[in-house]
Protein backbone atom coordinates (compact mmCIF):
# COMPACT_ATOMS: atom_id res chain seq x y z
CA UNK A 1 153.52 104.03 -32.91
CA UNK A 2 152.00 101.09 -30.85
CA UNK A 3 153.24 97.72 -32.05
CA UNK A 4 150.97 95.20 -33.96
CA UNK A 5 147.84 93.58 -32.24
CA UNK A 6 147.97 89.93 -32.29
CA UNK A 7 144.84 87.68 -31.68
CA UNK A 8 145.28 87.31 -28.21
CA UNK A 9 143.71 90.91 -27.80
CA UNK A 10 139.91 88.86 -27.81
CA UNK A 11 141.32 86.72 -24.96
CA UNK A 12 143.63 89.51 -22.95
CA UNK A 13 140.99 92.53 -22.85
CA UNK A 14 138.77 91.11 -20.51
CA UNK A 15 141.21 90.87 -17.52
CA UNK A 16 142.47 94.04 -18.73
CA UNK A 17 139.34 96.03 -18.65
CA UNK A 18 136.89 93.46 -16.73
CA UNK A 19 134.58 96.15 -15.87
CA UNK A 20 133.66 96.74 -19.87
CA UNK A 21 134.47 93.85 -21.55
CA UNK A 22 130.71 91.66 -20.86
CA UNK A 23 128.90 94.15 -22.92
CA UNK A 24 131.77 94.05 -25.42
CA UNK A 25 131.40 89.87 -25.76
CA UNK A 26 127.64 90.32 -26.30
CA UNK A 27 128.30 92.76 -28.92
CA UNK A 28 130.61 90.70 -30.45
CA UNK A 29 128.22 87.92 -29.59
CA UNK A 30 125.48 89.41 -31.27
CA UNK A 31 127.45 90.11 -34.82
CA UNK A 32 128.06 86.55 -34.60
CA UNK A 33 124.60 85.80 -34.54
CA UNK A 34 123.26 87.91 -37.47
CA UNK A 35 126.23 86.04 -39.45
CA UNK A 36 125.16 82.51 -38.62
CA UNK A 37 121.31 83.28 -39.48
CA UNK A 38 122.30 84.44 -42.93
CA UNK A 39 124.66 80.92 -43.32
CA UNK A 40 122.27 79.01 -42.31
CA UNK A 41 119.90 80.60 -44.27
CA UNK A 42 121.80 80.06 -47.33
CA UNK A 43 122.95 83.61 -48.08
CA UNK A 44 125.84 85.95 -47.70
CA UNK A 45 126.85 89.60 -47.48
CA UNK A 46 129.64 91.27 -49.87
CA UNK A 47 131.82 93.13 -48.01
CA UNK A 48 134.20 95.93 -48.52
CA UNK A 49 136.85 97.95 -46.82
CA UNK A 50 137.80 101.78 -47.77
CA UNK A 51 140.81 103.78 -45.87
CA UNK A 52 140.70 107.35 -46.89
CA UNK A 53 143.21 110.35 -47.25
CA UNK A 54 146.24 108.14 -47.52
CA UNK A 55 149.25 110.25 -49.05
CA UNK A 56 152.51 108.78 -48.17
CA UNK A 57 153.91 105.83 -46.41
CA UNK A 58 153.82 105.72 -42.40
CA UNK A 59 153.76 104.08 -39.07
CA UNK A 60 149.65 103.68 -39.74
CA UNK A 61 149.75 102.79 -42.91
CA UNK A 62 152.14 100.20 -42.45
CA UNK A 63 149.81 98.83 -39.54
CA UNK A 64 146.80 99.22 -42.05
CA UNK A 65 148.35 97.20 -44.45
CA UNK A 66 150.01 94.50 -42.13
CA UNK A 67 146.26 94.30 -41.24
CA UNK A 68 144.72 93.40 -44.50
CA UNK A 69 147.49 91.06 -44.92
CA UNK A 70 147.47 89.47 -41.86
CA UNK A 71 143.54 88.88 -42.51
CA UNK A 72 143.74 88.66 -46.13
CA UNK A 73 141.44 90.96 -47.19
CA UNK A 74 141.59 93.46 -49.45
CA UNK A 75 141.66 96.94 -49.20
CA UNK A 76 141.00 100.15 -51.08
CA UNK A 77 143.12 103.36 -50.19
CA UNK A 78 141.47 106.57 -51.20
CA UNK A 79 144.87 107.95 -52.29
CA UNK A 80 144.59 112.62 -52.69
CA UNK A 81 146.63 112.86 -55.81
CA UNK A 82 147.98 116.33 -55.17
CA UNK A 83 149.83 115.07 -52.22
CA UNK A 84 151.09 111.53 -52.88
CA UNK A 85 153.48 110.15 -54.80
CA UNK A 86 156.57 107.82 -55.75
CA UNK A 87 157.04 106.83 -52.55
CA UNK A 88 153.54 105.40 -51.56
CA UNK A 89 153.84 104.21 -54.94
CA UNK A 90 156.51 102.04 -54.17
CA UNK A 91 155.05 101.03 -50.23
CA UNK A 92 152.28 99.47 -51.65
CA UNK A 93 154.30 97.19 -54.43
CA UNK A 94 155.18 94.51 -51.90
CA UNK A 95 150.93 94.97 -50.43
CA UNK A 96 149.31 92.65 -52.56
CA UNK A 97 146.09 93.25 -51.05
CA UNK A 98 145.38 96.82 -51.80
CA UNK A 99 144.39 98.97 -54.01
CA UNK A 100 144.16 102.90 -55.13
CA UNK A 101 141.20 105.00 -55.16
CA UNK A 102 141.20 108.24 -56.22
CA UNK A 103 140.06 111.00 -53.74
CA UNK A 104 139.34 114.09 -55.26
CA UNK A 105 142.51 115.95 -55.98
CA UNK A 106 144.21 118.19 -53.10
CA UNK A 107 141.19 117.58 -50.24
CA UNK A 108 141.01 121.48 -50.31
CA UNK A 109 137.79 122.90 -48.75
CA UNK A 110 136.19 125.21 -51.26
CA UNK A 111 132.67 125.92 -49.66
CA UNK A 112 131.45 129.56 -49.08
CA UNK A 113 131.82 130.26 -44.85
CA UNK A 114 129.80 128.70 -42.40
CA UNK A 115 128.36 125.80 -45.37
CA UNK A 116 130.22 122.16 -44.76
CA UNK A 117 133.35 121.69 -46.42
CA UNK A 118 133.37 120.32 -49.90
CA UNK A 119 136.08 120.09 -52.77
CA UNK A 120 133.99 119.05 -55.54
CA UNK A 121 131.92 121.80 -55.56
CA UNK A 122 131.44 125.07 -53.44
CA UNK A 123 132.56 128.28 -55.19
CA UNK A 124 134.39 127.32 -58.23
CA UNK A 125 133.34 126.55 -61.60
CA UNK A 126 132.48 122.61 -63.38
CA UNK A 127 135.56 123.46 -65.75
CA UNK A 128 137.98 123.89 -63.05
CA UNK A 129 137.31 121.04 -60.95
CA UNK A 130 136.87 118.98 -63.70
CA UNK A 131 140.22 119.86 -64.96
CA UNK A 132 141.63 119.16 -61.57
CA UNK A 133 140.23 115.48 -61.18
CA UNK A 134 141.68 115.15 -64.71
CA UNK A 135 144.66 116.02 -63.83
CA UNK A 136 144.43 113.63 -60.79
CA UNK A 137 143.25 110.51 -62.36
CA UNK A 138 146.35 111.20 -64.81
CA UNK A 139 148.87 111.27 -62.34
CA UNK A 140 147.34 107.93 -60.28
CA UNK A 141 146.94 105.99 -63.35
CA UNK A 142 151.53 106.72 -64.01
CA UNK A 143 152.16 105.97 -60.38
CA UNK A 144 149.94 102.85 -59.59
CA UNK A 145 149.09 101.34 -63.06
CA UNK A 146 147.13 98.73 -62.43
CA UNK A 147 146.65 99.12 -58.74
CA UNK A 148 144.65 102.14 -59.49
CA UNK A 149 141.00 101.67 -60.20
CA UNK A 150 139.37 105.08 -61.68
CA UNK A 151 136.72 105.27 -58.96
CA UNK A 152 136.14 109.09 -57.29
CA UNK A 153 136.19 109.29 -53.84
CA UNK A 154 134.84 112.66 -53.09
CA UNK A 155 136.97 114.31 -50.05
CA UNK A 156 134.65 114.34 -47.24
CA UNK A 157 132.11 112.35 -48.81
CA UNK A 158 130.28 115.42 -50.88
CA UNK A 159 129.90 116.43 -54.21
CA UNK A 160 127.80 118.88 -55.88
CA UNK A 161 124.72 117.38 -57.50
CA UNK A 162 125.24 119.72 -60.65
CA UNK A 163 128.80 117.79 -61.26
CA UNK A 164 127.65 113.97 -61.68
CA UNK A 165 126.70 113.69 -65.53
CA UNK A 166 130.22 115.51 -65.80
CA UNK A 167 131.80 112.92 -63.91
CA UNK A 168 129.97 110.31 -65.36
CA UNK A 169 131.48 112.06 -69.06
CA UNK A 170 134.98 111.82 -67.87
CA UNK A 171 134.92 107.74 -67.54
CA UNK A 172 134.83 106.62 -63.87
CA UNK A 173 132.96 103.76 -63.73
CA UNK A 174 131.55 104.82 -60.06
CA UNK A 175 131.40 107.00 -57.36
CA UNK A 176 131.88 106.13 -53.82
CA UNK A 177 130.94 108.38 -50.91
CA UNK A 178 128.82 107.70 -47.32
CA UNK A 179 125.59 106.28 -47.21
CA UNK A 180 122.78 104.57 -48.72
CA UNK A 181 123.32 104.62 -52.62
CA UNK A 182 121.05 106.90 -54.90
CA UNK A 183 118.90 104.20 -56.84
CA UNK A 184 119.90 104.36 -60.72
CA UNK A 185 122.68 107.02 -60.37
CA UNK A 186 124.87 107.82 -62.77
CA UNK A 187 128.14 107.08 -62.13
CA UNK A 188 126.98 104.51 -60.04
CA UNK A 189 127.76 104.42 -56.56
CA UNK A 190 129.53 101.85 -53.90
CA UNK A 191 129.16 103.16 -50.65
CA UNK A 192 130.95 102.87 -47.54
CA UNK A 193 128.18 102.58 -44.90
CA UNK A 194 129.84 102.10 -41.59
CA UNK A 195 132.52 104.76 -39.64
CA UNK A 196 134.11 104.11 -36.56
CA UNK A 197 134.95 107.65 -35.60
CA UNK A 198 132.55 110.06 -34.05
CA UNK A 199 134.03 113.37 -36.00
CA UNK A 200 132.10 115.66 -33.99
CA UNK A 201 133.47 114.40 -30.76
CA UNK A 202 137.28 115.01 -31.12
CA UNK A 203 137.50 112.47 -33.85
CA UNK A 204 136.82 109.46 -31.26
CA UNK A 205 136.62 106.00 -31.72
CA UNK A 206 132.81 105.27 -30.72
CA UNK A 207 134.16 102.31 -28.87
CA UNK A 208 134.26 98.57 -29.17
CA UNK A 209 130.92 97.53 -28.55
CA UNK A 210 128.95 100.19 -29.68
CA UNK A 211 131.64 99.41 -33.49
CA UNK A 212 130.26 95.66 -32.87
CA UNK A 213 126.41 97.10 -32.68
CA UNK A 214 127.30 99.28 -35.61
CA UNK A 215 128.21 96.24 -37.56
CA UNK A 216 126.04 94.30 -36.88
CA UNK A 217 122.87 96.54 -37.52
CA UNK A 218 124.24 97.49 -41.08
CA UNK A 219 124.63 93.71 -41.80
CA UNK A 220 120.71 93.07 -40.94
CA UNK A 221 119.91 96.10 -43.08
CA UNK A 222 122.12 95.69 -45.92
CA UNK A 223 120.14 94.99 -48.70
CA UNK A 224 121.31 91.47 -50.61
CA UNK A 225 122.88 93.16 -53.61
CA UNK A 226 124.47 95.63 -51.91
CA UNK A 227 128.03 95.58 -51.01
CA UNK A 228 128.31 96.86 -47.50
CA UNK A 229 131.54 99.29 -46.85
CA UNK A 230 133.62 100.14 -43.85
CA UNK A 231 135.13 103.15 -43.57
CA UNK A 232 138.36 103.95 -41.94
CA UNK A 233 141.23 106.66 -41.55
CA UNK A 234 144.65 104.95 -40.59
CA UNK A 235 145.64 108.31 -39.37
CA UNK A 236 142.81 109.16 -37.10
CA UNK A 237 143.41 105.32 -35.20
CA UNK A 238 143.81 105.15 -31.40
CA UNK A 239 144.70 101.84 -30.21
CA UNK A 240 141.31 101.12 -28.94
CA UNK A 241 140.14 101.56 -32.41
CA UNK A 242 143.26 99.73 -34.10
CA UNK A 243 142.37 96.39 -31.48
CA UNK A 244 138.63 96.41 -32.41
CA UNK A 245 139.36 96.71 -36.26
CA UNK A 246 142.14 93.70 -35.70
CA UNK A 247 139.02 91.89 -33.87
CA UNK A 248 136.58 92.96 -36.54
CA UNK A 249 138.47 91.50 -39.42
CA UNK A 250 139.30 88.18 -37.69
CA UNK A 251 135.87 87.30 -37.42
CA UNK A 252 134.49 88.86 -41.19
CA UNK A 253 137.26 87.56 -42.78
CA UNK A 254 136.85 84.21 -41.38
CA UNK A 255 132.73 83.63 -41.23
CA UNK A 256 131.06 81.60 -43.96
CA UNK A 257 128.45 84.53 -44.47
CA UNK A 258 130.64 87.12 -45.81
CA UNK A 259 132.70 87.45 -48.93
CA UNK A 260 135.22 89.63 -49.62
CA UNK A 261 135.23 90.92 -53.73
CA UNK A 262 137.98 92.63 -55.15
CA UNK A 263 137.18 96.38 -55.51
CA UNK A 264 138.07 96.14 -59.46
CA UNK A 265 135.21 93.33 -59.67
CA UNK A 266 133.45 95.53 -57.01
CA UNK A 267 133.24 98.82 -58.75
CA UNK A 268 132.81 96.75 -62.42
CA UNK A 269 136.72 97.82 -63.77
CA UNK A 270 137.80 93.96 -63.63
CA UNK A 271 137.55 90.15 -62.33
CA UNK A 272 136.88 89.08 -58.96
């Protein structure tokens, strides 16, 4: 794996990509911009950071974490419970600054052919999945402890209609998936809103500047009391997508508009 960024990437790229780098700095620019018109407008926007599918401890998730660390923000792993265990258990003890989600139980596509893929939901019945994410929030809650906070994290961001008063039954404070949030939905729901990766195109980073314009038009949007998620997949990084999300953080974490609440206080499970 490529070594850590440090924050002489904003001040290297240019003469390393001169050709590119303008519209990048007016991207940037422009996120800048929306930031300062909200501070000096007296408000802020809550922001929040999900990494999904994490498992077990590697090279990128070690370079996730040395990220939120580095910035000081937090950050919530979607953790599949069939797959992890002890030993991710024990990586994230000395990562103060994140936490464990739960994402659905063995990210196993269950949809009929030629429908999307979906694991909550598709061809099997409530009872069993129900007895799976049971079974999953069990075995988070005696690896993590407190780390964990119950909140479902469907696997790719779907989950059959017909199954939400039965999550909402089974105690998890909130759902979190892609998109705007269904008004008065029960569980509630704390959406990630902004992905990096084009999945359609060979899982590519949509590149710096267009990430920047991303950003930047979800901010604007973002209604005030809405948190406004990013979405990442450590495993899925290039290292054009690692520098921008090094970049990215440096200037959130860092801007007098944005805040940064602890998922627990977040999702309603605990204190900011």
């Amino acid at each position: 794996m490529p070594s850590l960024t440090d924050r002489s990437f904003s001040m290297t790229l240019s003469a390393t990509n001169p050709d590119t780098m303008p519209n990048t700095d007016n991207a940037w620019a422009a996120l800048v911009t929306v930031l300062d018109e909200l501070s000096n407008d007296g408000r802020t926007v809550d922001l929040w950071w999900r990494d999904d599918d994490a498992t077990d401890p590697s090279p990128s998730l070690d370079r996730l974490l040395a990220l939120a660390q580095r910035h000081d923000v937090p950050v919530a792993l979607a953790v599949i419970p069939a797959h992890t265990g002890p030993a991710l258990a024990d990586r994230l003890a000395a990562s103060p600054q994140a936490v464990v989600l739960q994402h659905g139980w063995a990210h196993a596509n269950h949809a009929p052919d030629a429908e999307k893929s979906i694991e909550l939901g598709g061809d099997r019945s409530v009872s069993a999945v129900v007895e799976e994410l049971a079974a999953g929030r069990d075995k988070l809650q005696r690896l993590f402890g407190d780390r964990f906070v119950p909140v479902l994290v469907p696997p790719w961001n779907r989950i059959d209609g017909h199954l939400l008063p039965h999550v909402a039954d089974m105690g998890y404070p909130a759902l979190s998936t892609f998109g705007p949030e269904a008004e008065e939905a029960a569980p509630a729901q704390v959406n990630v809103h902004i992905d990096p990766i084009a999945w359609r195109d060979d899982r590519r980073f949509i590149g710096e500047a267009a990430f920047a314009d991303l950003c930047r038009d979800a901010i604007s949007r973002q209604p005030h009391d809405r948190a406004l998620g990013v979405m990442t997949h450590h495993w899925a990084h290039d290292e054009a997508l690692w520098q921008a999300l090094d970049r990215l953080l440096g200037l959130l974490a860092g801007h007098r508009a944005v805040r940064w609440p602890q998922p627990a206080a977040l999702f309603g499970t605990g204190t900011a």
